[in-house]
N, C-alpha and C. Protein backbone atom coordinates (compact mmCIF):
# COMPACT_ATOMS: atom_id res chain seq x y z
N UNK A 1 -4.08 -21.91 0.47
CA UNK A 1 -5.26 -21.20 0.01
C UNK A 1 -5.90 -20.48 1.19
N UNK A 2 -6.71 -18.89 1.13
CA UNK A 2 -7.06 -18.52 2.18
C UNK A 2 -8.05 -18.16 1.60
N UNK A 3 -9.01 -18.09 2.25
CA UNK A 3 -10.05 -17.69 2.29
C UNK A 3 -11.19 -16.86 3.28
N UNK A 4 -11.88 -15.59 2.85
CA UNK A 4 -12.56 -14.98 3.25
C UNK A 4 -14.20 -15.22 3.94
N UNK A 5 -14.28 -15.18 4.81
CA UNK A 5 -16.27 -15.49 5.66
C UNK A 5 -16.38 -14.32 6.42
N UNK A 6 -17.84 -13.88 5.96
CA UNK A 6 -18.12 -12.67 6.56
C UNK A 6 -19.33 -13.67 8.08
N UNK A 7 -19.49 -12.46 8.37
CA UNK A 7 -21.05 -13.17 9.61
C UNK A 7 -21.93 -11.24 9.57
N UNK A 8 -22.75 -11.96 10.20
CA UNK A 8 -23.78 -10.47 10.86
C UNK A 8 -24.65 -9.03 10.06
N UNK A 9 -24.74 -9.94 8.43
CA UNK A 9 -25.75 -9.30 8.20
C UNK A 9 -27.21 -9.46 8.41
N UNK A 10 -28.22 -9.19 7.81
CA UNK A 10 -29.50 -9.49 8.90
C UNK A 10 -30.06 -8.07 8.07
N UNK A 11 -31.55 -7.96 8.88
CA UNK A 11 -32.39 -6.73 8.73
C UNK A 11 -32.75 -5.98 9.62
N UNK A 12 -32.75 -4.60 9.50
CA UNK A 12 -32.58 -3.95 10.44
C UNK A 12 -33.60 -2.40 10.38
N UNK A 13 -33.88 -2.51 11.53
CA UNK A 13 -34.62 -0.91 10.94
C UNK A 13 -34.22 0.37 10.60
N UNK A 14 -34.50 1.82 10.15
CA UNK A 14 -33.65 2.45 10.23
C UNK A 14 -33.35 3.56 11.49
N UNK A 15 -31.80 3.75 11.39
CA UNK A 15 -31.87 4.13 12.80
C UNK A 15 -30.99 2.88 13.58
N UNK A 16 -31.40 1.87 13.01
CA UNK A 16 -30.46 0.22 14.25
C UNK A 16 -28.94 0.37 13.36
N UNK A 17 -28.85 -0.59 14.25
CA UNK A 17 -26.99 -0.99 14.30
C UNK A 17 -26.98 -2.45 14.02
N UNK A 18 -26.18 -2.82 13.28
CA UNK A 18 -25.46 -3.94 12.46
C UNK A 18 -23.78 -3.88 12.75
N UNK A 19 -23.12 -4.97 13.39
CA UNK A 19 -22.02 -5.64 13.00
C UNK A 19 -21.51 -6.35 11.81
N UNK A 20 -20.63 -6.37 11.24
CA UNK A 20 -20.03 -7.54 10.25
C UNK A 20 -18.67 -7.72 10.79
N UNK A 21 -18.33 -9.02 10.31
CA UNK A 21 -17.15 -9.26 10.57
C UNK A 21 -17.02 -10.35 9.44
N UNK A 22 -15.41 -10.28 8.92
CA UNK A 22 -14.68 -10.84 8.27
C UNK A 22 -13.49 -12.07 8.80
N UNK A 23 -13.50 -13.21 8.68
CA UNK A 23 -12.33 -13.81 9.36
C UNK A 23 -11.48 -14.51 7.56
N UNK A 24 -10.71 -14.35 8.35
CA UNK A 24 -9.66 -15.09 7.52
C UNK A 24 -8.92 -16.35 7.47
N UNK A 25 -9.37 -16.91 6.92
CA UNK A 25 -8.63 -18.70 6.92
C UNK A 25 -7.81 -19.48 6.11
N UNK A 26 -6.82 -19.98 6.50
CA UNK A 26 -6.55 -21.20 5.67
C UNK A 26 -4.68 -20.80 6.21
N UNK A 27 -4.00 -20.89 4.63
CA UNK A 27 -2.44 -21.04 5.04
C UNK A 27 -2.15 -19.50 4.90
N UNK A 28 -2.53 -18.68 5.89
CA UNK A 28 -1.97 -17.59 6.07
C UNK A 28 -0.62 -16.88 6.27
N UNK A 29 -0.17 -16.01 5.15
CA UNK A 29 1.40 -15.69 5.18
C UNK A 29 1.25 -13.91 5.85
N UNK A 30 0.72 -13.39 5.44
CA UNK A 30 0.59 -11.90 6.13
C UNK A 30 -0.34 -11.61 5.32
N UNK A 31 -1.42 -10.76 6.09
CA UNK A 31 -2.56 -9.87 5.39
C UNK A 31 -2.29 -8.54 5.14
N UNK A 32 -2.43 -7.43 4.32
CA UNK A 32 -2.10 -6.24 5.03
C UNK A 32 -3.63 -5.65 4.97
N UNK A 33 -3.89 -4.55 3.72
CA UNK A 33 -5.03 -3.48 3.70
C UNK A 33 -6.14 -4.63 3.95
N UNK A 34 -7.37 -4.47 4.96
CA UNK A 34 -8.62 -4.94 4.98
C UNK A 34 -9.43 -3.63 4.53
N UNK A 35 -11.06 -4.19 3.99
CA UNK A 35 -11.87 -3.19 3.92
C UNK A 35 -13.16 -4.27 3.57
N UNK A 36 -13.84 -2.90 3.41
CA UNK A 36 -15.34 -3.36 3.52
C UNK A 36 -16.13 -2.67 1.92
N UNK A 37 -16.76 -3.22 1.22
CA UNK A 37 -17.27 -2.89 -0.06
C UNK A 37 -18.87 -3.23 0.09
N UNK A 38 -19.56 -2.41 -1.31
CA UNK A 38 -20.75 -2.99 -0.74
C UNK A 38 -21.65 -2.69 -2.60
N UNK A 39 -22.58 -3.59 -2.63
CA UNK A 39 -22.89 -3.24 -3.97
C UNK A 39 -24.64 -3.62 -3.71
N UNK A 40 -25.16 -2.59 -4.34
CA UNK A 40 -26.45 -2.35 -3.78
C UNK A 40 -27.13 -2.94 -5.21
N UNK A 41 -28.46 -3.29 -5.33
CA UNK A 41 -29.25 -3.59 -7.03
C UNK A 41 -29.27 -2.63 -7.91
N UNK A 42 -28.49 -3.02 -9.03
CA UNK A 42 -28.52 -2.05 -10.55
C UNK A 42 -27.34 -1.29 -10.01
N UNK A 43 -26.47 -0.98 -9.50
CA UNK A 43 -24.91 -0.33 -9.13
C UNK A 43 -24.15 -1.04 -8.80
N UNK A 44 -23.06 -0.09 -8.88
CA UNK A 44 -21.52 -0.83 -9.04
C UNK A 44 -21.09 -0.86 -7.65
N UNK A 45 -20.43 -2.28 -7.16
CA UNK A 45 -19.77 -1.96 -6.43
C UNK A 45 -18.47 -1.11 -5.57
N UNK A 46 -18.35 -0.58 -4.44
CA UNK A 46 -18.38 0.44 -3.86
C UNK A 46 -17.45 0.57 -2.80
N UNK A 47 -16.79 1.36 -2.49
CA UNK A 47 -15.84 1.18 -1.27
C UNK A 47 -16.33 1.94 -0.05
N UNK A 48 -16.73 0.89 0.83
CA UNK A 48 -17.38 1.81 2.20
C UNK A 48 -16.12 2.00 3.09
N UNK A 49 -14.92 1.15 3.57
CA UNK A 49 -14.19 1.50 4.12
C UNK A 49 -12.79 0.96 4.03
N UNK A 50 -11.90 0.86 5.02
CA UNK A 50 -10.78 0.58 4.39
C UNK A 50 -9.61 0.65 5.56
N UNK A 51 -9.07 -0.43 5.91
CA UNK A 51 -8.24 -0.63 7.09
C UNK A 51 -6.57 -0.95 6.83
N UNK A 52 -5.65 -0.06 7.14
CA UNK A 52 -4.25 -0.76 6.79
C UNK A 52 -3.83 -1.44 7.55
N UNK A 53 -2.83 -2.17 7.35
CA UNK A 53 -1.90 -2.63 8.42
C UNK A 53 -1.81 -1.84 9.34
N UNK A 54 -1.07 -0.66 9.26
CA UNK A 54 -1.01 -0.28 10.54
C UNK A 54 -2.04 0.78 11.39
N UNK A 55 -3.03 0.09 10.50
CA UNK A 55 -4.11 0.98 11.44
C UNK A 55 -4.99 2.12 11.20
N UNK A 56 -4.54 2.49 10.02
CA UNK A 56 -4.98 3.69 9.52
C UNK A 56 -6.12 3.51 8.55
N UNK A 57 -7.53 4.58 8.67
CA UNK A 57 -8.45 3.98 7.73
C UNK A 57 -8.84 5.32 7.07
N UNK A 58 -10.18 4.73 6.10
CA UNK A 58 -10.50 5.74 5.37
C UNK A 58 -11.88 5.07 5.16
N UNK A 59 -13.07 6.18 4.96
CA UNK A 59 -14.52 5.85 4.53
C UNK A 59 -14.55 6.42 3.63
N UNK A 60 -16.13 6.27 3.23
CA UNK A 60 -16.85 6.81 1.70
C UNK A 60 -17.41 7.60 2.64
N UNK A 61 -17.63 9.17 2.48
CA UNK A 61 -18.33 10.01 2.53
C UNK A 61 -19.65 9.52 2.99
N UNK A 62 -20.19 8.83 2.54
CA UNK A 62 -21.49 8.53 2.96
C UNK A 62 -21.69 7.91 3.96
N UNK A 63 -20.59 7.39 4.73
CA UNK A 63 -20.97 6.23 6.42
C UNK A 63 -19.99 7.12 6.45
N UNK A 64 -19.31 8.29 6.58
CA UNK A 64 -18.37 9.02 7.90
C UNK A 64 -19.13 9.26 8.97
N UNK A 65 -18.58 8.59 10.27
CA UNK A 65 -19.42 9.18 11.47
C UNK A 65 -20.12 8.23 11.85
N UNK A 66 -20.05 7.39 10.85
CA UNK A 66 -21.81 6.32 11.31
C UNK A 66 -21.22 4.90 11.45
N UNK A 67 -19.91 4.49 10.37
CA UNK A 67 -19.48 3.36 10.47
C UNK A 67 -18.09 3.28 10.92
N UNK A 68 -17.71 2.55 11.66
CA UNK A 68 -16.20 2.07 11.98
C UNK A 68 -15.56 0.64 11.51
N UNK A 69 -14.69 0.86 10.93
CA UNK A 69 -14.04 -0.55 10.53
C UNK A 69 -12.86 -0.42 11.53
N UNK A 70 -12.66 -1.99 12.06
CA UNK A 70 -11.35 -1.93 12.84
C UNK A 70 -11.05 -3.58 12.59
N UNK A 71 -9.91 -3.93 13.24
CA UNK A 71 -8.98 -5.19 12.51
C UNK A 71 -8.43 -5.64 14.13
N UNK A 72 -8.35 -7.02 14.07
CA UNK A 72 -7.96 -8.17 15.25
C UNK A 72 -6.83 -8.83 14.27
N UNK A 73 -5.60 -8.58 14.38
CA UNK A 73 -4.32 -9.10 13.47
C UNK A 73 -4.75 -10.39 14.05
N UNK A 74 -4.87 -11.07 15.70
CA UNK A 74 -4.26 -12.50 16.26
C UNK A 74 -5.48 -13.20 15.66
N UNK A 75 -6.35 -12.49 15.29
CA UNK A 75 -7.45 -13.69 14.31
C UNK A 75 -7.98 -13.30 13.30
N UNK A 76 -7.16 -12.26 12.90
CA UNK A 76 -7.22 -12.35 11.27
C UNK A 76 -8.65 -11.81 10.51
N UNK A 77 -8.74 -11.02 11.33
CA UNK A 77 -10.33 -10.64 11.46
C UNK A 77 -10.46 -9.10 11.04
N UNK A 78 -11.34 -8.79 10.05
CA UNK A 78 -11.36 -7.46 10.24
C UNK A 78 -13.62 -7.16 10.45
N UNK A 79 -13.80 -6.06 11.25
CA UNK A 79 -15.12 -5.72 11.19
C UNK A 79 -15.43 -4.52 10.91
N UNK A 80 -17.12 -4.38 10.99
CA UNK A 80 -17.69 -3.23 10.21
C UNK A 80 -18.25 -2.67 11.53
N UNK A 81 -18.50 -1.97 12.06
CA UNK A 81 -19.17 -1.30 13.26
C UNK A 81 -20.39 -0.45 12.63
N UNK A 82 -21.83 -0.42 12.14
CA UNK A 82 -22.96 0.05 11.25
C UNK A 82 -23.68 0.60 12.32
N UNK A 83 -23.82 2.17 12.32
CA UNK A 83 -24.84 2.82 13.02
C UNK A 83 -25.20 3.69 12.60
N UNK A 84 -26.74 4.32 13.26
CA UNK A 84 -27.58 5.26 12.59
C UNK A 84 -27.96 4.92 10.97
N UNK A 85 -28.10 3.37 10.66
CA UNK A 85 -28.11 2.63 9.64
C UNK A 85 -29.63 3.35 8.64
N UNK A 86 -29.31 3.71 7.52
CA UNK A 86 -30.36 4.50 6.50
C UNK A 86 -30.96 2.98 5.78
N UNK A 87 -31.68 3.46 5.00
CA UNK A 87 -32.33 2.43 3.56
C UNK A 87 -31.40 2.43 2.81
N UNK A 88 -30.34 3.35 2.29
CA UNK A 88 -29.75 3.60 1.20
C UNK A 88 -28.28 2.75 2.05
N UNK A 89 -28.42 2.53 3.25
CA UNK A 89 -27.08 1.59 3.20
C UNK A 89 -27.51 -0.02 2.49
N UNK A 90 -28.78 -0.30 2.45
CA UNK A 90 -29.24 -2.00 2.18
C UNK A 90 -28.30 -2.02 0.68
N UNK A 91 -27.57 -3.48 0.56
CA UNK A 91 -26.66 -4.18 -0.08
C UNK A 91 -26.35 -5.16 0.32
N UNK A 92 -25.25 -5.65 -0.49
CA UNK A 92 -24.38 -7.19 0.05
C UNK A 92 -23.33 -6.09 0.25
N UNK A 93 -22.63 -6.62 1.19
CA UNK A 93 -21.20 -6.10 1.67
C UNK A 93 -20.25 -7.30 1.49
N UNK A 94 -19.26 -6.69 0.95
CA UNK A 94 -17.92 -7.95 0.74
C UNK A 94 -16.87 -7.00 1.38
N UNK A 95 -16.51 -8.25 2.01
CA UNK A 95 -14.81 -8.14 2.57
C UNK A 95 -13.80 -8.37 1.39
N UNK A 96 -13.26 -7.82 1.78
CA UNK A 96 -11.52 -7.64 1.07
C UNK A 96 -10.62 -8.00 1.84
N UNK A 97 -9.23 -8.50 1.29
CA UNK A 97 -8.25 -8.59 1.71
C UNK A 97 -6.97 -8.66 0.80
N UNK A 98 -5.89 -8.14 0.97
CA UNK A 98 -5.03 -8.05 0.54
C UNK A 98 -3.93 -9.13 1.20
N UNK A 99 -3.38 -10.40 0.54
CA UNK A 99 -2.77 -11.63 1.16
C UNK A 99 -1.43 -11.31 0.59
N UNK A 100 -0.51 -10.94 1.19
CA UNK A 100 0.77 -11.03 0.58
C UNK A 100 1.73 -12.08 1.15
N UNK A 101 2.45 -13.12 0.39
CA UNK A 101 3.68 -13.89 0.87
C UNK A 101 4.42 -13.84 -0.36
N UNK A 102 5.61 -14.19 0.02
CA UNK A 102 7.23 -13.79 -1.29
C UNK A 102 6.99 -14.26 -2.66
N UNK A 103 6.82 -13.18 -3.49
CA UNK A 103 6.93 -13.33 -4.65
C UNK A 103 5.46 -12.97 -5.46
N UNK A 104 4.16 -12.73 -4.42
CA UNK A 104 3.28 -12.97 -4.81
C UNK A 104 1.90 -12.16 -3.98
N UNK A 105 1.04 -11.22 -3.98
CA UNK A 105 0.19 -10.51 -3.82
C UNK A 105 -1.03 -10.93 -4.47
N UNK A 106 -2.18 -10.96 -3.44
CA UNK A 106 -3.78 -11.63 -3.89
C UNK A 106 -4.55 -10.52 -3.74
N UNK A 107 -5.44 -10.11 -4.08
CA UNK A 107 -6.69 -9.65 -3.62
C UNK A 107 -7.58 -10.78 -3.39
N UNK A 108 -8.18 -10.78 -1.82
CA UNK A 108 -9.22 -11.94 -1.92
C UNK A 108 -10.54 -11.17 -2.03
N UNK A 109 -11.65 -11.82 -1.98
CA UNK A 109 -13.06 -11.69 -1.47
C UNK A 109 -13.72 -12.99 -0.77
N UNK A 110 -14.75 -12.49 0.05
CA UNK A 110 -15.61 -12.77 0.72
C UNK A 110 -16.47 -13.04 -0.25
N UNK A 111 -17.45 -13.88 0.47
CA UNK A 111 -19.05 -14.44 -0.38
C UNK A 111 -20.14 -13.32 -0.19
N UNK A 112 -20.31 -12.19 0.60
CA UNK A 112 -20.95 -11.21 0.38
C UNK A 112 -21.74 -11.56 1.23
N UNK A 113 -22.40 -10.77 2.24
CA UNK A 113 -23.39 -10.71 3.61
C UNK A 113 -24.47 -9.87 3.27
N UNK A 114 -25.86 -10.11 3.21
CA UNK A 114 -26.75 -9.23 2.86
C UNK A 114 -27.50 -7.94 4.01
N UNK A 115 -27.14 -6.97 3.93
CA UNK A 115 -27.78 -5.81 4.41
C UNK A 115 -28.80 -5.09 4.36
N UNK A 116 -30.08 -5.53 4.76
CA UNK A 116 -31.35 -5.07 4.36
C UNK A 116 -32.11 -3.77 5.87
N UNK A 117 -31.50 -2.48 5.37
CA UNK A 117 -32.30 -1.78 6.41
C UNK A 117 -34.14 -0.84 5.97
N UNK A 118 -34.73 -1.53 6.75
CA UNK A 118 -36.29 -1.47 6.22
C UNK A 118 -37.06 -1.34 7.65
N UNK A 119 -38.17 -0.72 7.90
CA UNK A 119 -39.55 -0.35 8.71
C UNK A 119 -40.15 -1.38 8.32
């Protein structure tokens, strides 16, 4: 069983910077796509970013420029890099992961980290 823990949400003003990070645990067979989602009150959750195996990513239009997601394979870790942080980023953010071993493909989630950017 593997399982997803985020860390480093918090409140922030706007304008500050926020980390997240995702680790990954348990009987790990290979991870591939990581990403970062986020679902704000009364909307659907959302795809802020998106990390492959080999490295290659993609954002939502709305954090291009501002957020970086990048990935630590030796600990299984993927993070959010949050700057020039608005009001309209405040949400829970969930990690993703994609767990593949033979015969069998997961989507996991994370328990969701709360993002509150406020004056």
């Amino acid at each position: 069983q593997v399982q997803l823990v985020e860390s480093g949400g918090g409140l922030v003003q706007p304008g500050g910077s926020l980390r997240l990070s995702c680790a990954a645990s348990g009987n790990i067979f290979s991870i591939y796509n990581m990403g970062w989602y986020r679902q704000a009150p009364g909307k659907q959750r959302e795809l802020v970013a998106i990390i492959t195996r080999g490295g290659s990513t993609n954002y939502a239009d709305s954090v291009k420029g501002r957020f970086t997601i990048s990935r630590d394979d030796a600990k299984n870790t993927v993070y959010l890099q949050m700057n020039s942080l608005k009001p309209e980023d405040t949400a829970v953010y969930y990690c993703n992961a994609d767990h593949v071993q033979p015969g069998r493909s997961d989507g996991l989630w994370g328990q969701g980290t709360q993002v509150t950017v406020s004056s």
